[in-house]
Protein backbone atom coordinates (compact mmCIF):
# COMPACT_ATOMS: atom_id res chain seq x y z
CA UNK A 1 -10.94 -4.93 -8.97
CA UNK A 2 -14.50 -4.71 -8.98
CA UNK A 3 -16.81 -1.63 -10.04
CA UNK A 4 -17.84 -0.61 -5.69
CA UNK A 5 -13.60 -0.43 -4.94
CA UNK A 6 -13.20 1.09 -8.07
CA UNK A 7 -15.22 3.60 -7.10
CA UNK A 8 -14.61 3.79 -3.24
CA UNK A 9 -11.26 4.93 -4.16
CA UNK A 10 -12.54 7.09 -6.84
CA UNK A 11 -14.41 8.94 -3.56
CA UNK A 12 -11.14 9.43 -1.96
CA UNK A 13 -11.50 6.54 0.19
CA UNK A 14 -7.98 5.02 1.56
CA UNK A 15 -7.28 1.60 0.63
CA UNK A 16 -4.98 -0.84 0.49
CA UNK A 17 -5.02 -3.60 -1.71
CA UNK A 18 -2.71 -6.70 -1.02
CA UNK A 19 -2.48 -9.76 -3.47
CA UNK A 20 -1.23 -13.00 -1.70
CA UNK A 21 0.04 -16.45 -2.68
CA UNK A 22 -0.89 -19.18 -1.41
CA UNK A 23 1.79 -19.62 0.46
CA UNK A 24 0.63 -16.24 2.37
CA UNK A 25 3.31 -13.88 0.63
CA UNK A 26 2.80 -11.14 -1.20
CA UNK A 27 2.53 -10.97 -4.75
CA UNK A 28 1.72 -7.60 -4.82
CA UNK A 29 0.26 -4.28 -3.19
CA UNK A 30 -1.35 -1.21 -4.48
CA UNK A 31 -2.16 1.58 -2.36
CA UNK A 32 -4.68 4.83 -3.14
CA UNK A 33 -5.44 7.67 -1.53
CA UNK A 34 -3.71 6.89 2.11
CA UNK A 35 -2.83 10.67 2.76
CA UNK A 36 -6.47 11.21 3.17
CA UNK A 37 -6.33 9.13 6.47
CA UNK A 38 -7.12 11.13 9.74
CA UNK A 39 -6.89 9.58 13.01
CA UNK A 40 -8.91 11.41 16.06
CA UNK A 41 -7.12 11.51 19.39
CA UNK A 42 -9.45 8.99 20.46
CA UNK A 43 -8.62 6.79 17.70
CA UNK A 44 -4.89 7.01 18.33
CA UNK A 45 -5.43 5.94 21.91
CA UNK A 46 -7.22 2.67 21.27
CA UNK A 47 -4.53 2.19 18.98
CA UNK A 48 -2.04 2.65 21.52
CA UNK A 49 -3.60 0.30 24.33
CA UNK A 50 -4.50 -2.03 21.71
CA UNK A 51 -0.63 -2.52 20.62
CA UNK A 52 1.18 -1.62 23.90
CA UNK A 53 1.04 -5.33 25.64
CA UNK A 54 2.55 -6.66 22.13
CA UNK A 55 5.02 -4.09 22.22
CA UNK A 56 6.07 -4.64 26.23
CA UNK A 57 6.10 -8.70 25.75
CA UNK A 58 7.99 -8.22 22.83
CA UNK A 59 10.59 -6.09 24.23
CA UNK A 60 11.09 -7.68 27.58
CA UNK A 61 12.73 -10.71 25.84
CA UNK A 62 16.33 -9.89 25.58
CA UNK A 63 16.96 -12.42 22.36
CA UNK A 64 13.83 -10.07 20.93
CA UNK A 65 15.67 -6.91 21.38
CA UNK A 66 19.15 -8.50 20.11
CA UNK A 67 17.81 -9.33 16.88
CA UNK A 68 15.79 -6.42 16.71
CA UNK A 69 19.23 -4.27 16.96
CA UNK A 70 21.11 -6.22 14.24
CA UNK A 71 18.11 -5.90 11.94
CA UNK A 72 18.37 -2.01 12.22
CA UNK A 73 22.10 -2.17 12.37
CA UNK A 74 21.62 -3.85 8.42
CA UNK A 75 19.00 -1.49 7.58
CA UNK A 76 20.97 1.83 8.26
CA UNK A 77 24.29 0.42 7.28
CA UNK A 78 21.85 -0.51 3.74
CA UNK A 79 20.94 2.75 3.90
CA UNK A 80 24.45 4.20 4.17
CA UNK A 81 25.53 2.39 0.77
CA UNK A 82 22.66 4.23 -0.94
């Protein structure tokens, strides 16, 4: 990591730091100082509009929202067993 992120998150700067393969996966992730993240009402908003047409073409595909269910049907039945 070099000495200017080193100190960004010294400063209280969030950051996340993601190592990838070549391949694209992850080898690993560190993360600092994310509770000092503060979205403005405005901010939120563009978010919103920015992911809502993802969100609507994803969900309007039946086989999406199928798969989507048996994912979460894993996940909380994982969850159970814990």
């Amino acid at each position: 990591m070099d000495n200017k992120t080193q100190e960004a998150i010294k400063a209280g700067q969030p950051m996340s730091i993601i190592r990838l393969a070549k391949d694209g996966s992850v080898i690993s992730k560190e993360d600092y100082n994310l509770e000092n993240i503060s979205l403005s009402d405005f901010q939120i908003r563009q978010l919103a509009k920015a992911l809502l047409p993802a969100c609507e073409k994803f969900y309007s595909d039946p086989e999406n929202v199928r798969k989507y269910e048996a994912w979460k049907a894993a996940r909380d039945a994982a969850n159970v067993k814990k």
